[in-house]
C-alpha atoms as a PDB file:
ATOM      1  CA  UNK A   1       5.121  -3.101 -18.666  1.00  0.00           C
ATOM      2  CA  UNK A   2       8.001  -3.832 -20.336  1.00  0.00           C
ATOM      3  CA  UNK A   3      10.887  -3.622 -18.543  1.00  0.00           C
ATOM      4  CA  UNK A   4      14.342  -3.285 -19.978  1.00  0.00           C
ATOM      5  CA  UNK A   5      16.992  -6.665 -19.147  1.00  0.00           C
ATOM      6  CA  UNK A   6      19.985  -4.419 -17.758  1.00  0.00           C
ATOM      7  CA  UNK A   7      20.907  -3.144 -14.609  1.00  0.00           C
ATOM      8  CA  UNK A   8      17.940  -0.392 -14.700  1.00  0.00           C
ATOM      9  CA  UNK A   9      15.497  -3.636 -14.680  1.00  0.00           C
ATOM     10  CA  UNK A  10      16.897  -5.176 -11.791  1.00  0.00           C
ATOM     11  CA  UNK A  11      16.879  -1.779  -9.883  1.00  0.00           C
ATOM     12  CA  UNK A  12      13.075  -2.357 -10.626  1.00  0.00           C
ATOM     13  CA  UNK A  13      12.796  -5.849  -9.308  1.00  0.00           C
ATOM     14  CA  UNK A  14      14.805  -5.108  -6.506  1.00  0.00           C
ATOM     15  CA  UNK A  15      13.025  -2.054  -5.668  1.00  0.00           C
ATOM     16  CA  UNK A  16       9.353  -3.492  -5.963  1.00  0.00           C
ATOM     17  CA  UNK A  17      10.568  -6.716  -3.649  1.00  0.00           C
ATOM     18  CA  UNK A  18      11.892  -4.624  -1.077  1.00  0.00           C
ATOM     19  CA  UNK A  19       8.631  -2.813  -1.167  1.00  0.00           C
ATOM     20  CA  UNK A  20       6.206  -5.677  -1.008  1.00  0.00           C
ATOM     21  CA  UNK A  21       8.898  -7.279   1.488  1.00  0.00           C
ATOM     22  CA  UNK A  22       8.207  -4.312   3.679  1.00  0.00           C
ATOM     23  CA  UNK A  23       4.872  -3.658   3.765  1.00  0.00           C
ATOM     24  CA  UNK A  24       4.189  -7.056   4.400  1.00  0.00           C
ATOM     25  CA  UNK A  25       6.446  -6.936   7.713  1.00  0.00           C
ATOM     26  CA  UNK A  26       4.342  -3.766   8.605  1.00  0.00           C
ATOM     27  CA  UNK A  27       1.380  -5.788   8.351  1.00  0.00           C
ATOM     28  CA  UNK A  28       2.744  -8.735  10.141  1.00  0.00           C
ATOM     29  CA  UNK A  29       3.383  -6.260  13.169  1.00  0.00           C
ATOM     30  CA  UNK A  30       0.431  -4.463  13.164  1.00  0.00           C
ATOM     31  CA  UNK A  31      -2.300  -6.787  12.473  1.00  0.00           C
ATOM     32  CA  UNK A  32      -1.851  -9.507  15.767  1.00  0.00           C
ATOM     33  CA  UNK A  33      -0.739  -6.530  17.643  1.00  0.00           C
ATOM     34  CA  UNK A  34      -4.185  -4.625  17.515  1.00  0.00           C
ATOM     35  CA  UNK A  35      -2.400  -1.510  15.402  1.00  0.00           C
ATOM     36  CA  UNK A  36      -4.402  -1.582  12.774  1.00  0.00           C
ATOM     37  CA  UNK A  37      -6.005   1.421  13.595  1.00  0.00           C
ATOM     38  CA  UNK A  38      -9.215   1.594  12.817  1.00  0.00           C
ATOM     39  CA  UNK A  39     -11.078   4.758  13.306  1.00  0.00           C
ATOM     40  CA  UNK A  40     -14.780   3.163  14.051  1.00  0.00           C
ATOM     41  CA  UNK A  41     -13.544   2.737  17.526  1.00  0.00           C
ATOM     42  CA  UNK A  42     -11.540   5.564  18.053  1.00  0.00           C
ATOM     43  CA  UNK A  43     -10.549   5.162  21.427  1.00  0.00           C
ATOM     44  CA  UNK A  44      -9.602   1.553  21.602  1.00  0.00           C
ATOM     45  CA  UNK A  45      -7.867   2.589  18.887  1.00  0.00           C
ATOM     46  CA  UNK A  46      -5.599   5.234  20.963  1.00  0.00           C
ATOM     47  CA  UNK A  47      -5.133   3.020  23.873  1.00  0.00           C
ATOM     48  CA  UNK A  48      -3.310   0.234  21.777  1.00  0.00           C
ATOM     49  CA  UNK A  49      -1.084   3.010  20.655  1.00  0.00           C
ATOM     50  CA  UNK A  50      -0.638   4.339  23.621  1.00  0.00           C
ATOM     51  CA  UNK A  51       0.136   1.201  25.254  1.00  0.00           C
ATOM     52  CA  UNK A  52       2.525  -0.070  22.731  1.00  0.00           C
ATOM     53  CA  UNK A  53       4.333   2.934  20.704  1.00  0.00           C
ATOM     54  CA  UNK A  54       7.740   1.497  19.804  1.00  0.00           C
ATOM     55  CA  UNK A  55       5.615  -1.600  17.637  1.00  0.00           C
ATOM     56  CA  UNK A  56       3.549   1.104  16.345  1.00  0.00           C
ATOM     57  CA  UNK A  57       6.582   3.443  15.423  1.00  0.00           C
ATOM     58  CA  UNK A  58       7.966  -0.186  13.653  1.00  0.00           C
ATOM     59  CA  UNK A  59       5.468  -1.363  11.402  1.00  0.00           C
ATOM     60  CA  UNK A  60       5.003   2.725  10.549  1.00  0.00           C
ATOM     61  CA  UNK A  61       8.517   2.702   9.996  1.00  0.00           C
ATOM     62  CA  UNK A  62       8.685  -0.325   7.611  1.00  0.00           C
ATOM     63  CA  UNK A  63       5.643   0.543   6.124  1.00  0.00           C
ATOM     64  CA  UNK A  64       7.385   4.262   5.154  1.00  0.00           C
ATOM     65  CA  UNK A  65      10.181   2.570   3.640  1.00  0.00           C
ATOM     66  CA  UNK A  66       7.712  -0.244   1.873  1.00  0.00           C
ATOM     67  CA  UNK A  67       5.892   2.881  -0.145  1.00  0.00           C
ATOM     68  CA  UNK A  68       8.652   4.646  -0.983  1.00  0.00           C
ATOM     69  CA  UNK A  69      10.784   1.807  -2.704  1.00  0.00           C
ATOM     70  CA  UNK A  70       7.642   1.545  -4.528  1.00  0.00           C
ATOM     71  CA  UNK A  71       7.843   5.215  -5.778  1.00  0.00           C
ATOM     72  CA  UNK A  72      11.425   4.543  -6.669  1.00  0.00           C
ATOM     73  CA  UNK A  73      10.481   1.452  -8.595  1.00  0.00           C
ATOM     74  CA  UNK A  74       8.440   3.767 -10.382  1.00  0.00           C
ATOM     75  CA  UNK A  75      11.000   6.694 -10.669  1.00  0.00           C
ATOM     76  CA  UNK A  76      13.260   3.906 -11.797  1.00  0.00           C
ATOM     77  CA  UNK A  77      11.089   2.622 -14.625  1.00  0.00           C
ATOM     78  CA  UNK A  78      10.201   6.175 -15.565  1.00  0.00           C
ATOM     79  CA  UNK A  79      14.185   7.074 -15.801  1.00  0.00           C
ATOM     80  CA  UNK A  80      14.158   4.716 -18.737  1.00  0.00           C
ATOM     81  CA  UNK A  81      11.616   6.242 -20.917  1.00  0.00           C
ATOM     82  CA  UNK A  82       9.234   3.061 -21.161  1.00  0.00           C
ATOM     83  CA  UNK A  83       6.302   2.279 -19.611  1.00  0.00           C
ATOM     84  CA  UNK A  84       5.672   5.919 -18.686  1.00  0.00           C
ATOM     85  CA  UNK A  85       1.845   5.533 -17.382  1.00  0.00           C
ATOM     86  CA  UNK A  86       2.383   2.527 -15.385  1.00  0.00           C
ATOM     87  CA  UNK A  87       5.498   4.341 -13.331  1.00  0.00           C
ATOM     88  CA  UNK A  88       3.823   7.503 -13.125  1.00  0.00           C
ATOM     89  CA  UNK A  89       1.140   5.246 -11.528  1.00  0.00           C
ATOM     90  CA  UNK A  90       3.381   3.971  -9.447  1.00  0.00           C
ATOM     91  CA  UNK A  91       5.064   7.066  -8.408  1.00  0.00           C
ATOM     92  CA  UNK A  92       1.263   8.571  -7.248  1.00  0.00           C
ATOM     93  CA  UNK A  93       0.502   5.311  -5.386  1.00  0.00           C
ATOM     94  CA  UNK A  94       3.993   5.886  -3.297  1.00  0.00           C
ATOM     95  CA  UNK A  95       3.494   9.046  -2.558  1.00  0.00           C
ATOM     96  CA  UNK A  96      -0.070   8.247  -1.394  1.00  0.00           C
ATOM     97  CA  UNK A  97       1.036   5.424   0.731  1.00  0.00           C
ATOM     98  CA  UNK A  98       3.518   8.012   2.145  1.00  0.00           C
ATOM     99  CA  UNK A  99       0.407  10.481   3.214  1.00  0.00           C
ATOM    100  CA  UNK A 100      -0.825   7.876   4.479  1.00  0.00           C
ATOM    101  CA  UNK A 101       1.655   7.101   7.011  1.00  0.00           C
ATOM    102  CA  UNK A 102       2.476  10.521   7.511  1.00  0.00           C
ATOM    103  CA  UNK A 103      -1.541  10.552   8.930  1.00  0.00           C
ATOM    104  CA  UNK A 104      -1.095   7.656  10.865  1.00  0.00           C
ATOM    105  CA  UNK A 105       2.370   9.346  12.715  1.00  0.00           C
ATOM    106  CA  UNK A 106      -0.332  12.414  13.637  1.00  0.00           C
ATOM    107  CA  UNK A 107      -2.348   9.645  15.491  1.00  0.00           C
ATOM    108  CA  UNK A 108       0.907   9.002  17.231  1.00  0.00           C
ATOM    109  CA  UNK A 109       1.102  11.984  18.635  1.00  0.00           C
ATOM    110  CA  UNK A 110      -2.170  12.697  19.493  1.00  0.00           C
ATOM    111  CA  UNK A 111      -2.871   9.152  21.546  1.00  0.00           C
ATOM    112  CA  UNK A 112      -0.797  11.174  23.965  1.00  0.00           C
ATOM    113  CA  UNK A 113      -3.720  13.191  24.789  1.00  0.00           C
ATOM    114  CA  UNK A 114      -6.996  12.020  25.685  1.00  0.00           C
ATOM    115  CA  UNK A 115      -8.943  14.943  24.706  1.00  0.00           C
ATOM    116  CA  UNK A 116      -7.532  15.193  21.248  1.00  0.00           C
ATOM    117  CA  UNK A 117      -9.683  11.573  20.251  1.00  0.00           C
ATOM    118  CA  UNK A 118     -11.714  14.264  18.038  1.00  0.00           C
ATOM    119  CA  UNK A 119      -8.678  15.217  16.452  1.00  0.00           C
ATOM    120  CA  UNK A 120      -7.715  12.220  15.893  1.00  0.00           C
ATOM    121  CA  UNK A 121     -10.383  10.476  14.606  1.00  0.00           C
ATOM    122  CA  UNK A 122     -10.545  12.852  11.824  1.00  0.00           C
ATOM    123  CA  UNK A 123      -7.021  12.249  11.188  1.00  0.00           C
ATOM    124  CA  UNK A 124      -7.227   8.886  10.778  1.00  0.00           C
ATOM    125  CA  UNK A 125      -9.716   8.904   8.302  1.00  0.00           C
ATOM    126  CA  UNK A 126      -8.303  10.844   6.218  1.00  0.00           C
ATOM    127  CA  UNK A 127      -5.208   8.304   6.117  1.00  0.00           C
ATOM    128  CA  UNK A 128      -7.874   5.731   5.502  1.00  0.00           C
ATOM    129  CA  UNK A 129      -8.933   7.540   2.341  1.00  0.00           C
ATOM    130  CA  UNK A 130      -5.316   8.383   1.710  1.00  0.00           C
ATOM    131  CA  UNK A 131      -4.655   4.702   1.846  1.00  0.00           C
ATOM    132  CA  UNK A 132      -7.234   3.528  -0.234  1.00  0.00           C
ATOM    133  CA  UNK A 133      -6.553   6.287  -2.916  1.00  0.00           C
ATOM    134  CA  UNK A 134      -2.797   4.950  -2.880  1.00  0.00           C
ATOM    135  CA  UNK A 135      -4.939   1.058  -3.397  1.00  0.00           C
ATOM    136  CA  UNK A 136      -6.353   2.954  -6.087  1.00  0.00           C
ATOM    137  CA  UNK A 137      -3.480   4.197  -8.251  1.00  0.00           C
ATOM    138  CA  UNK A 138      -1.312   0.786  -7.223  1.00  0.00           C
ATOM    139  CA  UNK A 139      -4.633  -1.187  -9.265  1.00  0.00           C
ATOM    140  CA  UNK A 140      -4.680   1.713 -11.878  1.00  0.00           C
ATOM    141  CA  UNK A 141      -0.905   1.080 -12.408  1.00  0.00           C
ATOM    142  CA  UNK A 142      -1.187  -2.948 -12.243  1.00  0.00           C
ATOM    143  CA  UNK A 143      -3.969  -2.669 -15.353  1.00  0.00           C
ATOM    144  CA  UNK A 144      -1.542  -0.406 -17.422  1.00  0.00           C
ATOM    145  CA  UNK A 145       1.268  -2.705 -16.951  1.00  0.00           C
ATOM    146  CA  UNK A 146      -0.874  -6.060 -17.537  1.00  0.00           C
ATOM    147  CA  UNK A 147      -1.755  -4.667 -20.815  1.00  0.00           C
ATOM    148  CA  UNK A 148       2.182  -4.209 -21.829  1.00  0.00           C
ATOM    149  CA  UNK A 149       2.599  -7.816 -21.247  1.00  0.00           C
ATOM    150  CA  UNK A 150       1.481 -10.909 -23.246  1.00  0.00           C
ATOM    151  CA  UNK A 151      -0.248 -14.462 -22.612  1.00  0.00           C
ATOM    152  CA  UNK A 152      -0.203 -15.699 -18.910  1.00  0.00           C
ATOM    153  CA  UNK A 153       1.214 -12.638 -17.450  1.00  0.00           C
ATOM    154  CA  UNK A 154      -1.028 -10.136 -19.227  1.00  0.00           C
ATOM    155  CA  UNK A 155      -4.413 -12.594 -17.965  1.00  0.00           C
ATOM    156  CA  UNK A 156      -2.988 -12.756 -14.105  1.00  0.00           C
ATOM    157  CA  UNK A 157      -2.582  -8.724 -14.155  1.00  0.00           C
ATOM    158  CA  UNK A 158      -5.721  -7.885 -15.241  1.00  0.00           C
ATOM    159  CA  UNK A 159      -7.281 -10.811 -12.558  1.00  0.00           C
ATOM    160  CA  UNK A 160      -5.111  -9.085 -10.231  1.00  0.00           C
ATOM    161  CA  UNK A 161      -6.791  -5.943 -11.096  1.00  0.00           C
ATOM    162  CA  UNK A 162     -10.107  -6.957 -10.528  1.00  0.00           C
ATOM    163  CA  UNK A 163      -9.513  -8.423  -7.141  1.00  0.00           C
ATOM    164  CA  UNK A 164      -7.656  -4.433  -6.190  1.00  0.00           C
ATOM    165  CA  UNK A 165     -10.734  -3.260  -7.586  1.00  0.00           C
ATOM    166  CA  UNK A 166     -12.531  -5.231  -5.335  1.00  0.00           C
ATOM    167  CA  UNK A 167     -10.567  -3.822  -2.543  1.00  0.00           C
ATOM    168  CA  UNK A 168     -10.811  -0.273  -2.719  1.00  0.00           C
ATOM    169  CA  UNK A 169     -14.387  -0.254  -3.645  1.00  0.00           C
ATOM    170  CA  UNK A 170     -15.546  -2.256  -0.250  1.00  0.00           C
ATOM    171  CA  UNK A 171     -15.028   1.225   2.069  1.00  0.00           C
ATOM    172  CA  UNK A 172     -18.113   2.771  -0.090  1.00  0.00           C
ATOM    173  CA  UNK A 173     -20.083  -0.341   0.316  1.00  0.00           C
ATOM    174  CA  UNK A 174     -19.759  -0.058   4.353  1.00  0.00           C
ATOM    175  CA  UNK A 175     -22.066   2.934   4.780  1.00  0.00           C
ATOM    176  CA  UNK A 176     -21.072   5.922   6.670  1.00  0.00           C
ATOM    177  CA  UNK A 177     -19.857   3.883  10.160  1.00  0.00           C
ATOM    178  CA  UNK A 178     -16.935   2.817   7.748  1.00  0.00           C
ATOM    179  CA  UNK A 179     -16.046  -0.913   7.318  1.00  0.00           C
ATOM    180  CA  UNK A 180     -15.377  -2.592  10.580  1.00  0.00           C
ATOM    181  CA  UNK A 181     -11.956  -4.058  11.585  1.00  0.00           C
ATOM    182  CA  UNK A 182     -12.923  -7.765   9.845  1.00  0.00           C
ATOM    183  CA  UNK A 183     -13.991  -5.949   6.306  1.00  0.00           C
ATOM    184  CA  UNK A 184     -10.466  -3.827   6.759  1.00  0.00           C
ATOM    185  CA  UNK A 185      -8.872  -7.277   6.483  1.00  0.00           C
ATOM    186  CA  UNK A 186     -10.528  -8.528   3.539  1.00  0.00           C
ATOM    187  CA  UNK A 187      -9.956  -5.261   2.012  1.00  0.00           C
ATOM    188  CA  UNK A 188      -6.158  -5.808   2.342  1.00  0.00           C
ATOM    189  CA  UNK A 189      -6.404  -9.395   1.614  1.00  0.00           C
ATOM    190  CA  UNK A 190      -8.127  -8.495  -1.642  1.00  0.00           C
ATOM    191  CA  UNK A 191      -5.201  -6.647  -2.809  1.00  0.00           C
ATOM    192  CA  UNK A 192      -2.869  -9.429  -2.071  1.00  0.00           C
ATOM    193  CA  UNK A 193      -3.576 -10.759  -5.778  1.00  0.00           C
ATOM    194  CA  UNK A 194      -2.116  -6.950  -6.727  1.00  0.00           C
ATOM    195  CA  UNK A 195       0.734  -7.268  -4.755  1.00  0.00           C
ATOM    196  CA  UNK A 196       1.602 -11.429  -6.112  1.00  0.00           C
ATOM    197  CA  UNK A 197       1.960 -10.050  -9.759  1.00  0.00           C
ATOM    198  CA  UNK A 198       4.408  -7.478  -9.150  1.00  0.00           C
ATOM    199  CA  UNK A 199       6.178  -9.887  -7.073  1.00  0.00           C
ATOM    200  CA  UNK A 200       6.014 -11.834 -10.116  1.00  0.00           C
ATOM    201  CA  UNK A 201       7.149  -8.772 -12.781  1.00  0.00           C
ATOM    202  CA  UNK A 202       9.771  -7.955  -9.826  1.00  0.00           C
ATOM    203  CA  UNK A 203      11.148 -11.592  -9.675  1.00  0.00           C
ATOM    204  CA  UNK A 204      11.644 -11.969 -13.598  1.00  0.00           C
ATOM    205  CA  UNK A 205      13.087  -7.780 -13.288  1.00  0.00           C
ATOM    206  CA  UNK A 206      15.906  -8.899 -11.515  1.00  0.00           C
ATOM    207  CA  UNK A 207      16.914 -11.977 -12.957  1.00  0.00           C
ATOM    208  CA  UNK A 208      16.947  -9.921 -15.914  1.00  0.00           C
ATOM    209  CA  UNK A 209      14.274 -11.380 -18.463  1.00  0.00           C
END
């Protein structure tokens, strides 16, 4: 993914930081918190929400702005006329991420109400699926770019790739229950490798090399 040394390129650096910056602070709140929301128990699920709404609304929040700096990034890269499948990529994988979040503010709303747990159980896995989808087209996007690139770079994306890979395939590995709150985890650590190389395309964006 070759990425133009002007002011355009930093845009892209800056853009991708800010949206690996934010996610990660979404995670940071959510995960020691008990937000992670995971639908295979539904209503412990509801009560932590319940119970603490403004960290929920937080790490939502940050996690909104975290996917949609990443759709800029694309729109950015796209704006150039280069590395049009990777930033299309990109763009999808935003606007995934968004869905997702957009579920997981339904689930909000409905922890209000006890009888909607139905409701919202079915809502939340459908921002599961959204999520991983979003996992999906981020990996999809990290292979197209690794193959723009050369030596060291080009060998880390494609790692990278495998390890996303990794990540959005362990749901369908977890049987209909869904994968528990501990194979969640690993499914997001798995896609930390994902996340390191465009930290690493970002970093080199914005210095402009």
């Amino acid at each position: 993914m070759t990425i133009d040394h002007n002011a355009p390129g930093r845009r892209f650096g800056v853009l991708v930081a800010a949206a690996l910056a934010l996610m990660l602070a979404s995670a940071a709140v959510a995960v020691p918190t008990g937000l992670a929301l995971n639908p295979s128990d539904i209503d412990a699920t509801l009560r932590a929400v319940a119970d603490r709404p403004g960290l929920h609304l937080l790490e939502l929040g940050f996690d909104v702005l975290g996917w949609l700096a990443l759709a800029m990034a694309g729109l950015v890269t796209a704006a150039q006329g280069r590395a049009l499948v990777p930033a299309g990529l990109l763009v999808l994988a935003g606007a995934a991420g968004l869905l997702h979040d957009a579920g997981n503010m339904a689930v909000t709303q409905l922890a209000a109400e006890p009888a909607a747990a139905p409701a919202a159980q079915a809502v939340l896995l459908t921002a599961k699926w959204t999520v991983n989808l979003a996992g999906l087209l981020w990996t999809a996007a990290t292979v197209s770019a690794a193959l723009g690139e050369r030596g060291r770079l080009r060998a880390a994306g494609l790692a990278a790739a495998v390890c996303g890979l990794a990540s959005v395939a362990l749901p369908w590995t977890t049987g209909t229950a869904g994968p528990s709150p501990a194979a969640e985890q690993l499914g997001y650590g798995l896609h930390l490798p994902v996340m390191a190389w465009w930290a690493a395309l970002a970093w080199r964006s914005a210095r402009g090399r």
